[in-house]
C-alpha atoms as a PDB file:
ATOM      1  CA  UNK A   1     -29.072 -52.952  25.811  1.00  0.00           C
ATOM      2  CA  UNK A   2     -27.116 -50.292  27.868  1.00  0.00           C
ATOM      3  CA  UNK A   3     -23.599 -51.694  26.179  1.00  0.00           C
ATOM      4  CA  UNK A   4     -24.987 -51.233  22.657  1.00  0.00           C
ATOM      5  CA  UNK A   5     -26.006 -47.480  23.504  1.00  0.00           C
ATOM      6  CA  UNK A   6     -22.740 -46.617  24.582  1.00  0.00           C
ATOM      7  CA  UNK A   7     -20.930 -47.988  21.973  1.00  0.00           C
ATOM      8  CA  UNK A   8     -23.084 -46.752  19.856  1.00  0.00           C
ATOM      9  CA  UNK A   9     -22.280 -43.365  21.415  1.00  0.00           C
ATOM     10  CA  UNK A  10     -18.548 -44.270  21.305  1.00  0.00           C
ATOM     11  CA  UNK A  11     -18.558 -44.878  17.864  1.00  0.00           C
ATOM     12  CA  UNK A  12     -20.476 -41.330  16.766  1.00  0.00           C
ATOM     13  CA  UNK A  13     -18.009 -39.290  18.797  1.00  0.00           C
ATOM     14  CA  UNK A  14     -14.985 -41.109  17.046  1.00  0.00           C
ATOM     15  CA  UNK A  15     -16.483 -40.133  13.546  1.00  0.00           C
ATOM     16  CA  UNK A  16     -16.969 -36.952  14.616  1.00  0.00           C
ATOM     17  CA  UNK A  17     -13.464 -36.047  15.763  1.00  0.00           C
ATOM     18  CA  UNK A  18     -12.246 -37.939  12.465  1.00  0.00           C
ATOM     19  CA  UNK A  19     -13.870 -35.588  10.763  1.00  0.00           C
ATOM     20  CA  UNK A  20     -12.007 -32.545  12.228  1.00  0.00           C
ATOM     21  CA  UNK A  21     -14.007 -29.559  13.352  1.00  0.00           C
ATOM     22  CA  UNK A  22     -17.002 -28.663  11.620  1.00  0.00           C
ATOM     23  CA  UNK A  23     -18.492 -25.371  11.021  1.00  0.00           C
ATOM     24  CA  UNK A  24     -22.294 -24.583  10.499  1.00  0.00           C
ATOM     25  CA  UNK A  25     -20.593 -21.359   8.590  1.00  0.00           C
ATOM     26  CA  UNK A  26     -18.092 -23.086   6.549  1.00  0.00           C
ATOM     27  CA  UNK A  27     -15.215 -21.021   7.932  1.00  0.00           C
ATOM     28  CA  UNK A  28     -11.958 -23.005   7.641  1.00  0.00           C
ATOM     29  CA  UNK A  29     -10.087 -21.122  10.709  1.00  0.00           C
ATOM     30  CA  UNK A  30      -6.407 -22.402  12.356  1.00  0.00           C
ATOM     31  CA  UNK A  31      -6.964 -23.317  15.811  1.00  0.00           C
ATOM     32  CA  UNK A  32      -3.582 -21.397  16.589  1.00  0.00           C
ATOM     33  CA  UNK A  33      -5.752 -18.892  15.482  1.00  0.00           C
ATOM     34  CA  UNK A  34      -7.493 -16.790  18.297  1.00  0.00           C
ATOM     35  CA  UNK A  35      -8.066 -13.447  17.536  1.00  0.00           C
ATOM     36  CA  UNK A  36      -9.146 -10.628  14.563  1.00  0.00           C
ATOM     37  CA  UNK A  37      -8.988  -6.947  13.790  1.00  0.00           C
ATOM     38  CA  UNK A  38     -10.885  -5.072  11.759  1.00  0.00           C
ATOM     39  CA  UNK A  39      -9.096  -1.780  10.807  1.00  0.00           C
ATOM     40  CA  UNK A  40     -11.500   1.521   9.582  1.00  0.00           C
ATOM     41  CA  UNK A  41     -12.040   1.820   6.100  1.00  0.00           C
ATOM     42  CA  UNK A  42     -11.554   4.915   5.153  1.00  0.00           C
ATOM     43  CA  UNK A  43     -14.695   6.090   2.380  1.00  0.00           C
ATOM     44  CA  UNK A  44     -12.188   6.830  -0.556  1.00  0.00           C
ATOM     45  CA  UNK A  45     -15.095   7.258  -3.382  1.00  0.00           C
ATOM     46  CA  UNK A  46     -15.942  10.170  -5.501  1.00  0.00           C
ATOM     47  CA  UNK A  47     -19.013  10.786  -4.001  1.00  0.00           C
ATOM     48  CA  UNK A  48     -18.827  10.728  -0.034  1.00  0.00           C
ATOM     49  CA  UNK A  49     -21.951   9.084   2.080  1.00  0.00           C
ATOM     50  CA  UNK A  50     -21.411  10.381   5.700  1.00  0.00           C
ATOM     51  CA  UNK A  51     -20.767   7.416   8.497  1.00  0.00           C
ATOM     52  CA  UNK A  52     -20.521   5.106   5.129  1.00  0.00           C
ATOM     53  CA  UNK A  53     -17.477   3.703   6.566  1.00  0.00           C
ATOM     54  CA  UNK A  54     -18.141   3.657   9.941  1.00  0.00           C
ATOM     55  CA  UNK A  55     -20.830   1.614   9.254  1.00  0.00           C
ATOM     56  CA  UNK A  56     -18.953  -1.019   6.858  1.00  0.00           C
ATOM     57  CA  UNK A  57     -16.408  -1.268   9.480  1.00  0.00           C
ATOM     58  CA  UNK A  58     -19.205  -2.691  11.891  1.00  0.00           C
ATOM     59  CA  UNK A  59     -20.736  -4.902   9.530  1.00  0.00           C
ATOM     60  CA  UNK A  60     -17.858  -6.387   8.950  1.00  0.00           C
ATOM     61  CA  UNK A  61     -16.906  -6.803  12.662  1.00  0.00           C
ATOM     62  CA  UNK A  62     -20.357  -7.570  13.546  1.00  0.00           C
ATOM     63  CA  UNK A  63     -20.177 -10.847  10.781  1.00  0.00           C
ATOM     64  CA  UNK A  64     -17.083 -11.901  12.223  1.00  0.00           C
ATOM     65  CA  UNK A  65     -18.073 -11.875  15.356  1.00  0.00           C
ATOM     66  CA  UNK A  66     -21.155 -14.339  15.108  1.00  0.00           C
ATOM     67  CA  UNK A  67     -19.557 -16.105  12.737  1.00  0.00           C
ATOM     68  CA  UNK A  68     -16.596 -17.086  14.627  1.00  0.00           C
ATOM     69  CA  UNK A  69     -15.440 -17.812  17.712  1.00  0.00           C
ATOM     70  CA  UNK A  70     -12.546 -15.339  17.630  1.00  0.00           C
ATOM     71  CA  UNK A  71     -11.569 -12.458  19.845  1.00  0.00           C
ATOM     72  CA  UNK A  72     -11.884  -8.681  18.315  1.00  0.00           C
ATOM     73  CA  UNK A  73      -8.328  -6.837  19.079  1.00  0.00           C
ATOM     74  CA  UNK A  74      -7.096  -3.364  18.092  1.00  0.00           C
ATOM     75  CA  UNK A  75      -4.036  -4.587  17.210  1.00  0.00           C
ATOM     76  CA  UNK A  76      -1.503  -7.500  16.500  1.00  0.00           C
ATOM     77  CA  UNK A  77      -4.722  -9.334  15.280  1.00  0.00           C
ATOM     78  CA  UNK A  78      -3.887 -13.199  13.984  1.00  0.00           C
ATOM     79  CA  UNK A  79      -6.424 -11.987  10.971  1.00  0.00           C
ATOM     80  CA  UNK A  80      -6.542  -8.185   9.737  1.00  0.00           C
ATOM     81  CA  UNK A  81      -8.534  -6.886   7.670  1.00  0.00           C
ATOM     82  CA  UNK A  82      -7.844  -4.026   6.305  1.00  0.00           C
ATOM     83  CA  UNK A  83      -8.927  -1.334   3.012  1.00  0.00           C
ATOM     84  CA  UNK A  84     -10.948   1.447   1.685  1.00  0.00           C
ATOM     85  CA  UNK A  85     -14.916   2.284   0.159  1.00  0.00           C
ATOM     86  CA  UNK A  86     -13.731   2.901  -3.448  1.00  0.00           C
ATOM     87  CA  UNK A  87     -17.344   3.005  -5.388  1.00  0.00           C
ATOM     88  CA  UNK A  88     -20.636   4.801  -4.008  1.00  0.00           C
ATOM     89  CA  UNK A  89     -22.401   5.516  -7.109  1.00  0.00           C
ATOM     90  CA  UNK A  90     -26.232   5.770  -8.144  1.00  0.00           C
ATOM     91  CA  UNK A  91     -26.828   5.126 -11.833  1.00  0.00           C
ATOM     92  CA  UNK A  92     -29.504   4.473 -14.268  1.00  0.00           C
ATOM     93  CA  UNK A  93     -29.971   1.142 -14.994  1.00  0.00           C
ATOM     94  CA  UNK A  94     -32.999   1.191 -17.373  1.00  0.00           C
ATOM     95  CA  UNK A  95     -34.499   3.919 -19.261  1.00  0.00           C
ATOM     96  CA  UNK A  96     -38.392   4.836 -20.078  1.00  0.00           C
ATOM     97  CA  UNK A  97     -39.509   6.265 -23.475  1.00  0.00           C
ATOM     98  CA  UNK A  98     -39.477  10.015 -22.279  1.00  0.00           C
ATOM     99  CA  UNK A  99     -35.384   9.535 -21.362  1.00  0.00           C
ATOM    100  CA  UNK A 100     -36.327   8.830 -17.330  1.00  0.00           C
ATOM    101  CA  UNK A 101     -34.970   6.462 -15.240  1.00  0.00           C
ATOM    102  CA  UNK A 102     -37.514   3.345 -14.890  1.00  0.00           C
ATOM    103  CA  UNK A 103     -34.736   1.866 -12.382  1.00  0.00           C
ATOM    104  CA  UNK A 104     -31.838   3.312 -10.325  1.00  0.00           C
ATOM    105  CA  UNK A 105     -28.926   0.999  -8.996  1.00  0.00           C
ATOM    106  CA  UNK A 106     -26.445   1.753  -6.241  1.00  0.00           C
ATOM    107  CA  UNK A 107     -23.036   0.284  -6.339  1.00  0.00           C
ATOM    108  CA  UNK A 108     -20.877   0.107  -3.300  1.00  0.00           C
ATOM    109  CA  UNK A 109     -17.102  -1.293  -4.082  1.00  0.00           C
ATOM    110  CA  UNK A 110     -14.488  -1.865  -1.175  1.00  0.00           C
ATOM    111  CA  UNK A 111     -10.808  -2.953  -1.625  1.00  0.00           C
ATOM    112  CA  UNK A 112      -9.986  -5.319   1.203  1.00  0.00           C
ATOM    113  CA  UNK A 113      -6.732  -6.508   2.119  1.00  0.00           C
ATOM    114  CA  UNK A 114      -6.432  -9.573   4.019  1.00  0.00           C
ATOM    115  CA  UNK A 115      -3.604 -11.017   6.482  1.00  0.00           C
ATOM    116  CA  UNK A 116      -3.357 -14.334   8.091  1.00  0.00           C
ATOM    117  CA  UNK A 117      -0.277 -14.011  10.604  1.00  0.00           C
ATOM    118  CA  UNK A 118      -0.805 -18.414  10.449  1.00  0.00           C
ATOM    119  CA  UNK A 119      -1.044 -19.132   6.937  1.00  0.00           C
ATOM    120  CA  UNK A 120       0.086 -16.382   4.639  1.00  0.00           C
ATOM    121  CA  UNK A 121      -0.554 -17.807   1.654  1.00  0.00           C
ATOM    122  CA  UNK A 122      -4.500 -17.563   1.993  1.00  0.00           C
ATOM    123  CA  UNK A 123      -3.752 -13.298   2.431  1.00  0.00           C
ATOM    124  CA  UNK A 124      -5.190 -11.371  -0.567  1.00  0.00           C
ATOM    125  CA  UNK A 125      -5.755  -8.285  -1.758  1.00  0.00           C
ATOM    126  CA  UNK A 126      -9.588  -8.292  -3.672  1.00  0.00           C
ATOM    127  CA  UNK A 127     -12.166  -5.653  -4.881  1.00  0.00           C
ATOM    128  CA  UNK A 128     -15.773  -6.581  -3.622  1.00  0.00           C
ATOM    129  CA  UNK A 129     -18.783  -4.913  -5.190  1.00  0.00           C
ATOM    130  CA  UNK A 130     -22.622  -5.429  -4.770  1.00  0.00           C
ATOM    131  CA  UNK A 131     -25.464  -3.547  -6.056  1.00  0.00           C
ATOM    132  CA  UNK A 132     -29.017  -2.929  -4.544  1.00  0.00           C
ATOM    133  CA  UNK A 133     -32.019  -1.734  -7.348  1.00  0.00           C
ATOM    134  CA  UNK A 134     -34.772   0.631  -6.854  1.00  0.00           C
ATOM    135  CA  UNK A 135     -37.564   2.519  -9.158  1.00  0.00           C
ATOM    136  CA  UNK A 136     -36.251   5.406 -10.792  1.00  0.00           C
ATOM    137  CA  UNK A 137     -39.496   7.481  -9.327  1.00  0.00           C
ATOM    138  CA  UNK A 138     -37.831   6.982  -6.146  1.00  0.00           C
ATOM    139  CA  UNK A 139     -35.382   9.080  -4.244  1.00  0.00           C
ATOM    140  CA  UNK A 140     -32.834   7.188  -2.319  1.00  0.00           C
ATOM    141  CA  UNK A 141     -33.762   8.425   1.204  1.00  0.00           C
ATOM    142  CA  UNK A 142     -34.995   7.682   4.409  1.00  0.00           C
ATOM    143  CA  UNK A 143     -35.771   3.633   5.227  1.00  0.00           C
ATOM    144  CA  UNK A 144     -34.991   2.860   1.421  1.00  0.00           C
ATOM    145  CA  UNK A 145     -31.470   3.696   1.963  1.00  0.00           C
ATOM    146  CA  UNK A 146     -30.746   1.852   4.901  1.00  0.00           C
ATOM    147  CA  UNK A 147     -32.527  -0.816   3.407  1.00  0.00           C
ATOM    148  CA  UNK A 148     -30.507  -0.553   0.033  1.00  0.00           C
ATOM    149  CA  UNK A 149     -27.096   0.335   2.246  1.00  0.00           C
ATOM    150  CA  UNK A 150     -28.283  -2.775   5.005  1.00  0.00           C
ATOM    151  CA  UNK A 151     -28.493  -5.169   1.831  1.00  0.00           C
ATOM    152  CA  UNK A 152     -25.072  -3.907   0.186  1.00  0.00           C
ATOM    153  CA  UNK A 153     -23.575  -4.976   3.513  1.00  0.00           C
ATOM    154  CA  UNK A 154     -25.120  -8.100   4.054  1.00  0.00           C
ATOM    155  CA  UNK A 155     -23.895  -9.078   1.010  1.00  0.00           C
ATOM    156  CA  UNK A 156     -20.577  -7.597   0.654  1.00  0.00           C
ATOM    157  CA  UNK A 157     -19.230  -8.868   4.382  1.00  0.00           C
ATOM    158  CA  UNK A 158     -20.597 -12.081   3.347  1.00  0.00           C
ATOM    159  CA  UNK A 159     -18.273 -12.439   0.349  1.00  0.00           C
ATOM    160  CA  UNK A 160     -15.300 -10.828   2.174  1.00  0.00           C
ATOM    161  CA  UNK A 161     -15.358 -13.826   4.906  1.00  0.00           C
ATOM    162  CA  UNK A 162     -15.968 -16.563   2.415  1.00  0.00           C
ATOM    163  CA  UNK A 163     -12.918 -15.237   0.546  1.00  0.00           C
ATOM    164  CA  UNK A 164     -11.058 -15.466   3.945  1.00  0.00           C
ATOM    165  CA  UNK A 165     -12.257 -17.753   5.784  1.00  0.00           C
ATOM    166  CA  UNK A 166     -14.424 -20.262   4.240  1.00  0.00           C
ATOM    167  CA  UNK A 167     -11.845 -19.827   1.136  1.00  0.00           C
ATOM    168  CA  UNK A 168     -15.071 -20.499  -1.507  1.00  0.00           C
END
């Protein structure tokens, strides 16, 4: 009964190594490769949220981080990523019969440039944008924001590391 257990055993951990490495996050990463950078991206918009890209720059990291197993580094990174905010903008997405706002969206855009020092064909250069909605009788302020912002993020560092790394 023993025998049968452990060839049983054999037998799953074959398959599994046939398989190659699997990833509960999809990511599709070179095991040459070993470490990342993030560089600052700089808020280049028309209109200017303070610590806006500060606090991209550490969603970004932060996602890469628990998604992978790589190392941050400041420099000489296998992956960079690199680029600038481009869009911050709050506009009017639906209109009520005295010429209000019923519904307000903000738009965050970055430009991200990619480099993959082990496979340079999967480097890009790609414009990511995401939007979060909220009632036009509210001002975006206080816990709304960083719940708008937090959402933005969420979403836009998602899409960044698919396009890099899980290469949807």
């Amino acid at each position: 009964m023993a025998l049968k257990h452990y060839f049983l055993l054999f037998l799953i951990s074959i398959s599994a190594t046939a398989c190659g490495v699997y990833s509960f996050t999809g990511a599709k990463v070179n095991p040459n490769t070993k470490t990342f950078q993030v560089n600052y991206f700089q808020n280049n918009s028309t209109l200017i949220e303070p610590g806006l890209d500060l606090d991209f720059t550490n969603a970004l990291t932060d996602l890469l981080l628990n998604q992978t197993n790589l190392s941050l580094v400041k420099s000489n990174g296998d992956l960079v990523y690199e680029g600038e905010i481009t869009e911050y903008r709050i506009s009017p997405t639906t209109a009520t019969a005295d010429n209000t706002a019923a519904q307000n969206r903000l738009t965050i855009s970055v430009n991200v440039r990619f480099y993959n020092k082990q496979d340079e064909e999967s480097e890009f250069e790609k414009r990511f944008s995401f939007f979060y909605d909220y009632a036009g009788t509210s001002q975006l302020i206080g816990t709304q924001k960083v719940t708008a912002i937090d959402e933005i993020f969420e979403r836009l560092t998602q899409d960044i590391f698919n396009a890099s790394l899980a290469q949807w």
